[in-house]
PDB file of N, CA and C in Angstrom:
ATOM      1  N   UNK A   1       0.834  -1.182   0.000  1.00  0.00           N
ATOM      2  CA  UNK A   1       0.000   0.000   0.000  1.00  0.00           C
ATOM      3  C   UNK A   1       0.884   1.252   0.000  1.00  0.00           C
ATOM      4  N   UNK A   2       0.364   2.247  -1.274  1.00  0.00           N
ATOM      5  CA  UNK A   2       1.384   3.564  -1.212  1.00  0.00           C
ATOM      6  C   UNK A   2       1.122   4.025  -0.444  1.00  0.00           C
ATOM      7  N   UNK A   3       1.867   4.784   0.350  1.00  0.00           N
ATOM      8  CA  UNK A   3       1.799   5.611   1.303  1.00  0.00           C
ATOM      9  C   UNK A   3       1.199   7.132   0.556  1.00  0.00           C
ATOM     10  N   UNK A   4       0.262   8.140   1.477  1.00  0.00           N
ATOM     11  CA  UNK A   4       0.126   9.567   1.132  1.00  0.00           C
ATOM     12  C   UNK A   4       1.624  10.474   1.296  1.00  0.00           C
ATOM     13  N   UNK A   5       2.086  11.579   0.105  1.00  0.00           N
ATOM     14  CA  UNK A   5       3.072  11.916   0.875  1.00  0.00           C
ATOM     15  C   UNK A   5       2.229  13.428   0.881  1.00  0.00           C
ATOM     16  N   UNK A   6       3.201  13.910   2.070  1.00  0.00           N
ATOM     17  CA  UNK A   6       2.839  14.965   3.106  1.00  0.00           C
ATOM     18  C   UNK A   6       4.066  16.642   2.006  1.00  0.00           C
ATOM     19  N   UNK A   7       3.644  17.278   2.483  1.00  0.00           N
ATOM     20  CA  UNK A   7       4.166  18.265   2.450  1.00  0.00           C
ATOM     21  C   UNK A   7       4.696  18.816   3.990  1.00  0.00           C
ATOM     22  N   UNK A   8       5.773  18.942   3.915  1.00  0.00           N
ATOM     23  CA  UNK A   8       6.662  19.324   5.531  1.00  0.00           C
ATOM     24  C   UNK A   8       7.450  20.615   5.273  1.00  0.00           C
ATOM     25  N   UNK A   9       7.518  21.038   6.466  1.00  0.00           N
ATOM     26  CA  UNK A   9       9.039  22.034   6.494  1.00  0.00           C
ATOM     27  C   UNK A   9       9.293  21.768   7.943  1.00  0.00           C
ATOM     28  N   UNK A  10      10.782  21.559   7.981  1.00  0.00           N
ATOM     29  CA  UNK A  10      11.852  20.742   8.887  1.00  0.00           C
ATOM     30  C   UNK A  10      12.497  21.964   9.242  1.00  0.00           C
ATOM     31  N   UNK A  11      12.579  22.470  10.726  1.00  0.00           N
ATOM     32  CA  UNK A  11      13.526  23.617  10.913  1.00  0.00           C
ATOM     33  C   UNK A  11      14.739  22.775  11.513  1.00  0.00           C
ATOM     34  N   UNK A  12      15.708  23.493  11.561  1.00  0.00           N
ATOM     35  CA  UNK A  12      16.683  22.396  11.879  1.00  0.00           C
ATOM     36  C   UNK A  12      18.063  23.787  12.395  1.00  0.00           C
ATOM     37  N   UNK A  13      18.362  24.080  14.147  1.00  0.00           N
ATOM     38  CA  UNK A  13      19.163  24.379  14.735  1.00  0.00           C
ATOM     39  C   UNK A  13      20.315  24.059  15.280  1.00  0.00           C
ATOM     40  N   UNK A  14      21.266  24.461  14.805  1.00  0.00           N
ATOM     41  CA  UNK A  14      22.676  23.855  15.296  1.00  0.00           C
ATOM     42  C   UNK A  14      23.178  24.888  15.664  1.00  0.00           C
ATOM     43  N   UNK A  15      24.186  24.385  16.970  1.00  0.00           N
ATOM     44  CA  UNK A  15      24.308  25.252  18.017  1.00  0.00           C
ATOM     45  C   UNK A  15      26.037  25.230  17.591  1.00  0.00           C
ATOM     46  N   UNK A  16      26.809  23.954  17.791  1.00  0.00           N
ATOM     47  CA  UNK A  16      27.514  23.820  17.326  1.00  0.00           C
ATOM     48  C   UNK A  16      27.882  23.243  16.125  1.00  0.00           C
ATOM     49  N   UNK A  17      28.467  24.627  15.094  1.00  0.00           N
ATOM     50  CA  UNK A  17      28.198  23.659  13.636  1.00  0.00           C
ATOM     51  C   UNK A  17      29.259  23.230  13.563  1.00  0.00           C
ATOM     52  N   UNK A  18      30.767  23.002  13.830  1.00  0.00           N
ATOM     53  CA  UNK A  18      31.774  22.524  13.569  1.00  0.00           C
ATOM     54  C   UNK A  18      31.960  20.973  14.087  1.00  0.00           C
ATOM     55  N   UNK A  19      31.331  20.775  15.131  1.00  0.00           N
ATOM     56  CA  UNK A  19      30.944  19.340  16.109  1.00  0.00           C
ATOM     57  C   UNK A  19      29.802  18.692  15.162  1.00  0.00           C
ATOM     58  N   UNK A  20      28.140  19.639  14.684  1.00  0.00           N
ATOM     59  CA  UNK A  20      27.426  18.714  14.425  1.00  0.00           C
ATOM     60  C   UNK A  20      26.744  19.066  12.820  1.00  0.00           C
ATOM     61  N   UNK A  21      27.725  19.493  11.702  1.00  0.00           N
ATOM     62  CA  UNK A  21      27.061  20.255  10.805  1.00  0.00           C
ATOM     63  C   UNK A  21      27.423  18.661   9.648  1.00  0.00           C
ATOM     64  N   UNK A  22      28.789  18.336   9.752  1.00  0.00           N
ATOM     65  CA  UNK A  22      28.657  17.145   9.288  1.00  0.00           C
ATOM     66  C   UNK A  22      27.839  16.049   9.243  1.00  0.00           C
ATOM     67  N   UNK A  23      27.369  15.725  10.670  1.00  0.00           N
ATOM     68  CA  UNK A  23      26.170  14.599  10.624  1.00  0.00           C
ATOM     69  C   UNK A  23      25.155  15.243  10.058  1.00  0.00           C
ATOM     70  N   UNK A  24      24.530  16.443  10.202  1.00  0.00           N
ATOM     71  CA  UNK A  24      23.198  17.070   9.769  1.00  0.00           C
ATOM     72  C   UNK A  24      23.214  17.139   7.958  1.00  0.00           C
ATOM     73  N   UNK A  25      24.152  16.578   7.433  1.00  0.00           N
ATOM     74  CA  UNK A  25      24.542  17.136   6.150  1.00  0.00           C
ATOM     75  C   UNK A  25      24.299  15.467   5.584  1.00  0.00           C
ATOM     76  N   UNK A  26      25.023  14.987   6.409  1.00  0.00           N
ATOM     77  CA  UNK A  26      25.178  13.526   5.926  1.00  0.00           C
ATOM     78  C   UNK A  26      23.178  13.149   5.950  1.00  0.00           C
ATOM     79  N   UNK A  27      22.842  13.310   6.933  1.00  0.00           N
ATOM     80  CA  UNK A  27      21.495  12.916   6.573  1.00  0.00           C
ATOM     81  C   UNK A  27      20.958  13.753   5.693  1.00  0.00           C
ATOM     82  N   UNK A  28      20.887  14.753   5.849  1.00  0.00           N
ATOM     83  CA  UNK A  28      19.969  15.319   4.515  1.00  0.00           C
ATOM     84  C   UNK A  28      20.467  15.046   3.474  1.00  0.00           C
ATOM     85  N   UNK A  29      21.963  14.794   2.785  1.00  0.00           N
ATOM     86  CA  UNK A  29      21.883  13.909   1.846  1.00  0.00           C
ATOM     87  C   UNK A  29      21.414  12.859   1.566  1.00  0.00           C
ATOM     88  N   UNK A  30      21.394  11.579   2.597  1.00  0.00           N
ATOM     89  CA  UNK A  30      20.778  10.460   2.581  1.00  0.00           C
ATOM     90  C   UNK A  30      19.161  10.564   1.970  1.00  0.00           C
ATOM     91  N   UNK A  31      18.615  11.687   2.319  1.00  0.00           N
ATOM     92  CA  UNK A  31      17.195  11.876   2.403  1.00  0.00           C
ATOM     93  C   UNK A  31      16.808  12.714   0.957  1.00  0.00           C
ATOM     94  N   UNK A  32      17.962  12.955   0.190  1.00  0.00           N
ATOM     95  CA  UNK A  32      17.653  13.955  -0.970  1.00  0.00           C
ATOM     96  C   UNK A  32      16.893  13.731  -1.590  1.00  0.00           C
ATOM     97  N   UNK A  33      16.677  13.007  -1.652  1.00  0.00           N
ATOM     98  CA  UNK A  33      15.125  12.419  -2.439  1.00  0.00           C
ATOM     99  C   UNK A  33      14.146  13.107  -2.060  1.00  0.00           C
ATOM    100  N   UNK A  34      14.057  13.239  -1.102  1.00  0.00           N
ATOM    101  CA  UNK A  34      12.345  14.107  -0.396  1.00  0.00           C
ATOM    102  C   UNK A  34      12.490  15.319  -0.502  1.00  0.00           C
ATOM    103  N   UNK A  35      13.999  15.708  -0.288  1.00  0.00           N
ATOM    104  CA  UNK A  35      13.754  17.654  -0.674  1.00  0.00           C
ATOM    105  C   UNK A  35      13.365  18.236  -1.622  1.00  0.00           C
ATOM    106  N   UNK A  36      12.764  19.235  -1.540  1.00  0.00           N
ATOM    107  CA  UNK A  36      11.669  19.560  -2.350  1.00  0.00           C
ATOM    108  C   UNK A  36      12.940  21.427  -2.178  1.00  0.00           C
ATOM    109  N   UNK A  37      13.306  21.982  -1.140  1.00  0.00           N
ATOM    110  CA  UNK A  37      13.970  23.177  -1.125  1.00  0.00           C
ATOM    111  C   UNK A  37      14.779  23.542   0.152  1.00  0.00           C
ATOM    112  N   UNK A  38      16.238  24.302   0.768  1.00  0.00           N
ATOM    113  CA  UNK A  38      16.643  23.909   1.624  1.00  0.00           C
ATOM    114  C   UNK A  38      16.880  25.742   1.789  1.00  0.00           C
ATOM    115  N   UNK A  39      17.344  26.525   2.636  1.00  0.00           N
ATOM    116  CA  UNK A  39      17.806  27.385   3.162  1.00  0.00           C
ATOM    117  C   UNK A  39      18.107  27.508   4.101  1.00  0.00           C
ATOM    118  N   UNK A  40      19.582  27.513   4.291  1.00  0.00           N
ATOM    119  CA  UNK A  40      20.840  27.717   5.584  1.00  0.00           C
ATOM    120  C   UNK A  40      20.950  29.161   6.076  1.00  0.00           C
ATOM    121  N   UNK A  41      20.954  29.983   6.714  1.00  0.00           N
ATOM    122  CA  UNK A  41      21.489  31.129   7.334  1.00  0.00           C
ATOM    123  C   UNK A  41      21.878  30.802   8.898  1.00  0.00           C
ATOM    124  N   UNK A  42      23.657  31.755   8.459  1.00  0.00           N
ATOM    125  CA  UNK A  42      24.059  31.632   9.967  1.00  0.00           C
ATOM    126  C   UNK A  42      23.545  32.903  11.236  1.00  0.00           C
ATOM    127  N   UNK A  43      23.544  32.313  11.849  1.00  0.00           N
ATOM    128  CA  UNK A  43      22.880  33.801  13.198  1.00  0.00           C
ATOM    129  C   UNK A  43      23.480  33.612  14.121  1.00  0.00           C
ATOM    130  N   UNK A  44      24.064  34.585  14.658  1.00  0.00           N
ATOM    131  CA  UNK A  44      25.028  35.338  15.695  1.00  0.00           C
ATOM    132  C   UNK A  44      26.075  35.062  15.799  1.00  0.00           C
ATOM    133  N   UNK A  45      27.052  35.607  16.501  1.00  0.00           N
ATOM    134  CA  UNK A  45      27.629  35.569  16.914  1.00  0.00           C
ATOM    135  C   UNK A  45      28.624  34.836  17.837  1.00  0.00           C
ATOM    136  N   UNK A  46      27.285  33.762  18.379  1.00  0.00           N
ATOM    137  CA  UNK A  46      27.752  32.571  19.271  1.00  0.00           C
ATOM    138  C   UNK A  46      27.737  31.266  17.881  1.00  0.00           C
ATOM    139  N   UNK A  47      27.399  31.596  16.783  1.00  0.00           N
ATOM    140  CA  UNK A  47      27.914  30.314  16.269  1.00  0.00           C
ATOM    141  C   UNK A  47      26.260  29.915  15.971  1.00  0.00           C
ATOM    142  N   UNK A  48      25.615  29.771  15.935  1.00  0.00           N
ATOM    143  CA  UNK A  48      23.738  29.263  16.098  1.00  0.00           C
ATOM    144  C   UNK A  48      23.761  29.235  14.162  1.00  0.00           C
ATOM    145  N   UNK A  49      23.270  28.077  13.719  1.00  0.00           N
ATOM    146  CA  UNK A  49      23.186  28.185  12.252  1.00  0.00           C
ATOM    147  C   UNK A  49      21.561  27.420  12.233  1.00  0.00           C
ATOM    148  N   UNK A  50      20.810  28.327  11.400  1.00  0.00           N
ATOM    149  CA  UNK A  50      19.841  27.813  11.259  1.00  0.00           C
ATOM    150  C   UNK A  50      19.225  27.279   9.752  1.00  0.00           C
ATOM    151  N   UNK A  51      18.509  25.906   9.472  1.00  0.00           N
ATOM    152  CA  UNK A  51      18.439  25.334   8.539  1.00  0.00           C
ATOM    153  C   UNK A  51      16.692  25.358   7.863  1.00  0.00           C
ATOM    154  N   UNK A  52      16.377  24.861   7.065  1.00  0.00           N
ATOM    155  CA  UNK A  52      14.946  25.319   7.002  1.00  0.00           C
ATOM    156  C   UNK A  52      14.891  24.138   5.524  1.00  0.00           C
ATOM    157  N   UNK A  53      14.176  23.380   5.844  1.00  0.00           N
ATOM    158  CA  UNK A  53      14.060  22.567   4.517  1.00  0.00           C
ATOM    159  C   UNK A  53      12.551  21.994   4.540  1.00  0.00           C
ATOM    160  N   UNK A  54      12.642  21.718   2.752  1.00  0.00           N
ATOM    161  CA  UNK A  54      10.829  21.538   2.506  1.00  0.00           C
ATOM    162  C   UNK A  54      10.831  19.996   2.203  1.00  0.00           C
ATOM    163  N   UNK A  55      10.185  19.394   2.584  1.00  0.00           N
ATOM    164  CA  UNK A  55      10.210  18.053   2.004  1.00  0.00           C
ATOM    165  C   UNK A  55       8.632  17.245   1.565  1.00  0.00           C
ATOM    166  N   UNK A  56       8.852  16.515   0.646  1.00  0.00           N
ATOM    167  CA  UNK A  56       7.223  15.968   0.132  1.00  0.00           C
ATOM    168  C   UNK A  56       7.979  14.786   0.204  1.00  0.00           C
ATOM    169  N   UNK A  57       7.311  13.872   1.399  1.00  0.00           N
ATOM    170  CA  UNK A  57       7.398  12.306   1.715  1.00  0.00           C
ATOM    171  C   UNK A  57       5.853  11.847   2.487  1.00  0.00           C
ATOM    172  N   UNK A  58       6.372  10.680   3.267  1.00  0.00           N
ATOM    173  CA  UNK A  58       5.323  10.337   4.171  1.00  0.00           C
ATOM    174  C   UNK A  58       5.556  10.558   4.635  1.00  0.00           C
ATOM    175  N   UNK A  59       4.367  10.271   6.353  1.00  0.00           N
ATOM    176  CA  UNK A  59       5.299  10.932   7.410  1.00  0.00           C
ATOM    177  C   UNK A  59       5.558   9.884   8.170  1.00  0.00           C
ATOM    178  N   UNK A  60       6.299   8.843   7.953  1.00  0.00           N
ATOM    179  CA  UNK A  60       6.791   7.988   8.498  1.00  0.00           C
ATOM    180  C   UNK A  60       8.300   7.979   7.792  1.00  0.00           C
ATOM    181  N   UNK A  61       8.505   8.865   6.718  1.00  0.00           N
ATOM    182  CA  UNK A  61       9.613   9.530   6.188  1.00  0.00           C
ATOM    183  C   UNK A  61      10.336  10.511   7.165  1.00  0.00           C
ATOM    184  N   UNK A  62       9.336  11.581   7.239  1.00  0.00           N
ATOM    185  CA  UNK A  62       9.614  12.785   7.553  1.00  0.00           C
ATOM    186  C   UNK A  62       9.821  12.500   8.981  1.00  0.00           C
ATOM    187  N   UNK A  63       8.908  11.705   9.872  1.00  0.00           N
ATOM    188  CA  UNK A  63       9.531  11.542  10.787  1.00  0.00           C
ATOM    189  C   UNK A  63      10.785  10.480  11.020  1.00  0.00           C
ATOM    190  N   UNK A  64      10.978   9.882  10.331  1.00  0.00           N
ATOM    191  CA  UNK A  64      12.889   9.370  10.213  1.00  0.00           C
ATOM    192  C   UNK A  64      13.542  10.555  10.142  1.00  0.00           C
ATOM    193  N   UNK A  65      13.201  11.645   9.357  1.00  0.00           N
ATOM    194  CA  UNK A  65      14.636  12.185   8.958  1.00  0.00           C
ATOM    195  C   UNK A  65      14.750  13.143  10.356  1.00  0.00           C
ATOM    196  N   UNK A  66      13.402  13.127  11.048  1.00  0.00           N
ATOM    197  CA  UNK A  66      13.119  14.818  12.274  1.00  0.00           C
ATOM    198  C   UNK A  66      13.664  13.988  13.277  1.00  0.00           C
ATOM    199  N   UNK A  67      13.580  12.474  13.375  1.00  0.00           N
ATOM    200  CA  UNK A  67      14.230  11.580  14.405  1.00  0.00           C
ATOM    201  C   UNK A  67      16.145  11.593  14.074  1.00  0.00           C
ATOM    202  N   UNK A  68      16.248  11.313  12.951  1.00  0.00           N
ATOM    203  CA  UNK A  68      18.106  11.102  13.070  1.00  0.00           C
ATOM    204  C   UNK A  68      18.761  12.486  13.217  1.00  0.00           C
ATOM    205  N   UNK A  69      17.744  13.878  13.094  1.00  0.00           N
ATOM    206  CA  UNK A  69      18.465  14.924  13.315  1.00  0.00           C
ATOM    207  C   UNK A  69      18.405  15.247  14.364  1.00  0.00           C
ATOM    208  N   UNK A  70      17.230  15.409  15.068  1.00  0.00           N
ATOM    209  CA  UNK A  70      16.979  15.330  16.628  1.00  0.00           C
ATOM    210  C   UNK A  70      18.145  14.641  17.603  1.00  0.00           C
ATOM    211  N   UNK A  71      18.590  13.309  17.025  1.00  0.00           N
ATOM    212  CA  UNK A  71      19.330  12.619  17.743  1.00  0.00           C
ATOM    213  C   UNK A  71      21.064  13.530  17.665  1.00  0.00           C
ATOM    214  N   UNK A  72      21.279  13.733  17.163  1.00  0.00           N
ATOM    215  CA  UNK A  72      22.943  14.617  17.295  1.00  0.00           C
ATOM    216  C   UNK A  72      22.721  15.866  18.142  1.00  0.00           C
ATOM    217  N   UNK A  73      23.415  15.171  19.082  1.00  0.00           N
ATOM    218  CA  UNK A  73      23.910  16.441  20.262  1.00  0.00           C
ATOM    219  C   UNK A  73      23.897  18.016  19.154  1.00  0.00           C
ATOM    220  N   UNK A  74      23.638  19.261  20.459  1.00  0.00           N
ATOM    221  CA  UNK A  74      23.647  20.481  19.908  1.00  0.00           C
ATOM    222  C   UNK A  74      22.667  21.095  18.886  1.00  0.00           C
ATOM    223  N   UNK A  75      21.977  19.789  18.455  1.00  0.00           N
ATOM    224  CA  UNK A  75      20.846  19.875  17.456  1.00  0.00           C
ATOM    225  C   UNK A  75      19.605  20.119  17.903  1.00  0.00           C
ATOM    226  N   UNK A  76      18.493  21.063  17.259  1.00  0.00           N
ATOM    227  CA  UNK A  76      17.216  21.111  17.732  1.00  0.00           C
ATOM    228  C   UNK A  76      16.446  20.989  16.700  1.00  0.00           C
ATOM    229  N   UNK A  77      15.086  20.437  16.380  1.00  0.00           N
ATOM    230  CA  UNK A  77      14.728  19.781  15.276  1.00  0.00           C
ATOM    231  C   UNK A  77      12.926  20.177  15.565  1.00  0.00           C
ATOM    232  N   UNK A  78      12.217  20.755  14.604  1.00  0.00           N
ATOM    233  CA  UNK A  78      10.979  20.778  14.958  1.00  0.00           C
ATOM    234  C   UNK A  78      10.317  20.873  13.272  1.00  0.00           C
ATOM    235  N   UNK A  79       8.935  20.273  13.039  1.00  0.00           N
ATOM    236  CA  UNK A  79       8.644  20.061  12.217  1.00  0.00           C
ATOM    237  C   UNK A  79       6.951  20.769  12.172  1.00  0.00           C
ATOM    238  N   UNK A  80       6.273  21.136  10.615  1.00  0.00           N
ATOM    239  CA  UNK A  80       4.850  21.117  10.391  1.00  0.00           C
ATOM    240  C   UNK A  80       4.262  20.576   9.040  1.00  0.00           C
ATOM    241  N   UNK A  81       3.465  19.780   9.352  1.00  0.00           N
ATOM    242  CA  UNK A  81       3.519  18.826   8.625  1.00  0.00           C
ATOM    243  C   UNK A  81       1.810  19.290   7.841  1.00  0.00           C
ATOM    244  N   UNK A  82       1.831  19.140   6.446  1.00  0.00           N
ATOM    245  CA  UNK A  82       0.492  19.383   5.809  1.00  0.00           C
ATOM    246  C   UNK A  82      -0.788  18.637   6.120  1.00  0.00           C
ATOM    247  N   UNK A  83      -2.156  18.844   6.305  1.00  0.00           N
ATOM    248  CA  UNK A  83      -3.179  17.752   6.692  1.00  0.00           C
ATOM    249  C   UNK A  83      -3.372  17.348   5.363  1.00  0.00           C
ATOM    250  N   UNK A  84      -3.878  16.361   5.511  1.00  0.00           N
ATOM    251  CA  UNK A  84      -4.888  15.851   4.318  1.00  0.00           C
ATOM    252  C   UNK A  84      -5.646  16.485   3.323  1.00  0.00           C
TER     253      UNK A  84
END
């Protein structure tokens, strides 16, 4: 059974990007398939880089990818996901 796919946008905070910008990179490559559009800007001064990506999957997708980013230290990960 196909799955519905969702329309998402994935915010995605890194606190430390030199410690955790590699893993965050490595998955969203893994996941390139679902991106649909991505925009990086860095903010402040203390280092804070913030990520912003669109993705059209399921959400048994979308939540893999909000789970393996969530999981790397320094990372903060929050998602909104389209209804039906």
């Amino acid at each position: 059974m196909e799955q519905i796919k969702r329309t998402a946008v994935i915010s995605i905070i890194i606190h430390k990007r030199k410690e955790s910008a590699m893993k965050v990179n490595e998955i969203l490559y893994k996941y390139g398939e679902y991106i649909v559009g991505r925009m990086g800007i860095p903010h402040g001064p203390d280092g804070t880089h913030v990520i912003a990506i669109i993705v059209s999957a399921s959400t048994d997708v979308i939540g893999a990818i909000t789970g393996k980013l969530g999981s790397i230290p320094d990372v903060e990960v929050s998602s909104a996901i389209t209804k039906l």
